[in-house]
C-alpha atoms as a PDB file:
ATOM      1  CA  UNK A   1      87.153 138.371 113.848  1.00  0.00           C
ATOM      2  CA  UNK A   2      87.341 137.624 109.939  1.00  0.00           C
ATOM      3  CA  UNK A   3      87.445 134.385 108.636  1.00  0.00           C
ATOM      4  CA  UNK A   4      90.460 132.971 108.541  1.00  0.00           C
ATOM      5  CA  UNK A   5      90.807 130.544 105.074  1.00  0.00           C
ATOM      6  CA  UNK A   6      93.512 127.605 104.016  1.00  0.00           C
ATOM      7  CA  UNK A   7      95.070 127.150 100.240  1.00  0.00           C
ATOM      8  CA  UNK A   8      94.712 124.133  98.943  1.00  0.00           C
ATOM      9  CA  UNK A   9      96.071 123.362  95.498  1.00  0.00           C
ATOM     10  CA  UNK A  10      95.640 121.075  92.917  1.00  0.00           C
ATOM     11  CA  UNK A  11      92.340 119.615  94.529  1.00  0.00           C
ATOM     12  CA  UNK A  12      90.007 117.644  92.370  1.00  0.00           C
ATOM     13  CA  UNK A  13      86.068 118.479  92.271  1.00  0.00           C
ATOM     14  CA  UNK A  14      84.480 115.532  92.121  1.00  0.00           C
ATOM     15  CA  UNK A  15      80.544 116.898  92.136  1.00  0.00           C
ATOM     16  CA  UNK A  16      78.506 119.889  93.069  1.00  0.00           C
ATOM     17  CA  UNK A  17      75.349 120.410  94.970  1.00  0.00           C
ATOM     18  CA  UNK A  18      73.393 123.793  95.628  1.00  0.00           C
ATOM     19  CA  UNK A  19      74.805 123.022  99.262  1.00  0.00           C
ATOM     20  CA  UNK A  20      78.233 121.649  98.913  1.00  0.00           C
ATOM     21  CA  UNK A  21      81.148 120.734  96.839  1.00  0.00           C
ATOM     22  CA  UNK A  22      82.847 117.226  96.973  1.00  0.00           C
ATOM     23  CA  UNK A  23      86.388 117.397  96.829  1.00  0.00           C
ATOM     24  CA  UNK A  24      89.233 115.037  96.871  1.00  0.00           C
ATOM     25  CA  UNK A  25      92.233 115.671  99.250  1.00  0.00           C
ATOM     26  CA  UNK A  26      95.044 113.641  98.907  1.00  0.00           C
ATOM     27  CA  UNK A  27      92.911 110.322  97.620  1.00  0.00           C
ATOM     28  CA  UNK A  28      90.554 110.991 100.124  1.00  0.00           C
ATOM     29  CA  UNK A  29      86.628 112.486  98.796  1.00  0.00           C
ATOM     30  CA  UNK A  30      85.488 115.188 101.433  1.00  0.00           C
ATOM     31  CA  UNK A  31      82.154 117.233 101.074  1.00  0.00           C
ATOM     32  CA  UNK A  32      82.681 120.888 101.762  1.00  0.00           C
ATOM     33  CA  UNK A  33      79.661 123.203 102.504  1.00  0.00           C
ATOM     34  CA  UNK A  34      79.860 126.136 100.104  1.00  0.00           C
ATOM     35  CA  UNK A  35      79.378 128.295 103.231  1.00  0.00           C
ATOM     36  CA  UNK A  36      82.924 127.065 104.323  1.00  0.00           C
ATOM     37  CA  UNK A  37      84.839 128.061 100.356  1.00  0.00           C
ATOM     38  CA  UNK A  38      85.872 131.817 100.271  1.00  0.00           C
ATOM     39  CA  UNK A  39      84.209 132.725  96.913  1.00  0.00           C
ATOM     40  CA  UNK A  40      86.364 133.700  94.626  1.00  0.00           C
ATOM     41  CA  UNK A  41      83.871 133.302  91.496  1.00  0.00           C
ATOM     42  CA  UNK A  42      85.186 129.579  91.059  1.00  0.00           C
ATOM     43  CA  UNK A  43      82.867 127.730  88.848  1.00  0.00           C
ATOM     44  CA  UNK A  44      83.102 124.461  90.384  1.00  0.00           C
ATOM     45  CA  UNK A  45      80.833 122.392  88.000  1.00  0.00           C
ATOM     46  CA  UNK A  46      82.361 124.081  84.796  1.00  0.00           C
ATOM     47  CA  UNK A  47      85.901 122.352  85.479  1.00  0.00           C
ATOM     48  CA  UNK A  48      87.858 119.282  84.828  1.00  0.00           C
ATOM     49  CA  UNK A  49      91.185 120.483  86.252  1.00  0.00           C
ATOM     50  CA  UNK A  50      92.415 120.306  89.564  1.00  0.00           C
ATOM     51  CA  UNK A  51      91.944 123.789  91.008  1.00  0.00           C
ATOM     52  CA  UNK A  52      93.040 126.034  93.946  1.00  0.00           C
ATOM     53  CA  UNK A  53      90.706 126.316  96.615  1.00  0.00           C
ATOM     54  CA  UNK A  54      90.506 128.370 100.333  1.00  0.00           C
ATOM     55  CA  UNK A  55      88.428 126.900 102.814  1.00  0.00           C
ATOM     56  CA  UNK A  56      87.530 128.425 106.520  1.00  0.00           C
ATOM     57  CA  UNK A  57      90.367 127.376 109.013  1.00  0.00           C
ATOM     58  CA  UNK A  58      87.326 126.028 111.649  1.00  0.00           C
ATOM     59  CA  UNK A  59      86.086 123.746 108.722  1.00  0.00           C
ATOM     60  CA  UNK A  60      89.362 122.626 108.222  1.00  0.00           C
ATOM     61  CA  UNK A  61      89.689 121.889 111.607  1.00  0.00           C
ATOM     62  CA  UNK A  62      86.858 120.327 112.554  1.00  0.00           C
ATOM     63  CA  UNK A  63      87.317 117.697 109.658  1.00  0.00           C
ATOM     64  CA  UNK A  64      90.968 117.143 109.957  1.00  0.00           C
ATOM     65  CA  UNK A  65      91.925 118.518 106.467  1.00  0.00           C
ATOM     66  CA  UNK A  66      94.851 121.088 108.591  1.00  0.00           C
END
Protein backbone atom coordinates (compact mmCIF):
# COMPACT_ATOMS: atom_id res chain seq x y z
CA UNK A 1 0.00 0.00 0.00
CA UNK A 2 1.42 3.61 -0.89
CA UNK A 3 2.27 5.97 1.55
CA UNK A 4 -0.26 7.80 2.71
CA UNK A 5 1.08 11.75 3.52
CA UNK A 6 -0.59 14.84 5.70
CA UNK A 7 -0.51 18.78 4.55
CA UNK A 8 0.72 20.86 6.81
CA UNK A 9 0.90 24.57 6.08
CA UNK A 10 2.59 27.41 7.16
CA UNK A 11 5.19 25.29 9.24
CA UNK A 12 8.41 26.89 10.26
CA UNK A 13 11.94 25.06 9.58
CA UNK A 14 13.85 25.66 12.27
CA UNK A 15 17.25 23.54 11.15
CA UNK A 16 18.36 20.80 8.85
CA UNK A 17 20.44 17.75 9.24
CA UNK A 18 21.52 15.13 6.47
CA UNK A 19 18.95 12.97 8.59
CA UNK A 20 16.13 15.16 9.60
CA UNK A 21 14.38 18.41 9.51
CA UNK A 22 13.26 20.32 12.72
CA UNK A 23 10.05 21.81 12.39
CA UNK A 24 7.75 23.82 14.47
CA UNK A 25 4.02 22.81 14.75
CA UNK A 26 1.85 25.00 16.38
CA UNK A 27 4.75 26.47 18.97
CA UNK A 28 5.85 23.18 19.44
CA UNK A 29 9.75 22.13 17.67
CA UNK A 30 9.41 18.45 16.29
CA UNK A 31 12.32 16.62 14.38
CA UNK A 32 11.08 14.88 11.29
CA UNK A 33 13.24 12.16 9.57
CA UNK A 34 13.58 13.13 5.91
CA UNK A 35 12.53 9.51 5.21
CA UNK A 36 9.04 10.50 6.66
CA UNK A 37 8.67 14.20 4.09
CA UNK A 38 7.25 13.27 0.59
CA UNK A 39 9.93 15.04 -1.54
CA UNK A 40 8.70 17.45 -3.42
CA UNK A 41 12.23 19.20 -4.23
CA UNK A 42 11.70 21.50 -1.04
CA UNK A 43 14.92 23.11 -0.16
CA UNK A 44 14.56 23.16 3.44
CA UNK A 45 17.83 25.02 4.45
CA UNK A 46 17.43 27.66 1.57
CA UNK A 47 14.16 29.18 3.31
CA UNK A 48 13.04 31.68 5.80
CA UNK A 49 9.29 31.38 5.16
CA UNK A 50 6.93 29.19 6.62
CA UNK A 51 6.33 26.48 4.02
CA UNK A 52 3.90 23.62 3.11
CA UNK A 53 4.98 20.35 4.00
CA UNK A 54 3.46 16.40 3.62
CA UNK A 55 4.61 14.05 6.03
CA UNK A 56 3.81 10.02 6.15
CA UNK A 57 0.40 9.49 8.02
CA UNK A 58 2.36 6.58 10.41
CA UNK A 59 4.92 9.38 11.36
CA UNK A 60 2.27 11.55 12.08
CA UNK A 61 0.77 9.14 14.10
CA UNK A 62 3.21 7.80 16.01
CA UNK A 63 4.26 11.39 17.24
CA UNK A 64 0.88 12.83 17.74
CA UNK A 65 1.15 15.60 15.06
CA UNK A 66 -2.68 14.04 13.46
Amino acid sequence: MPTQYIEFEEVEVVTETDAAVLFVFDGEEQWVPKSAIEDNGLDFSDTDEPVTVYIAEWFCEKVGLW
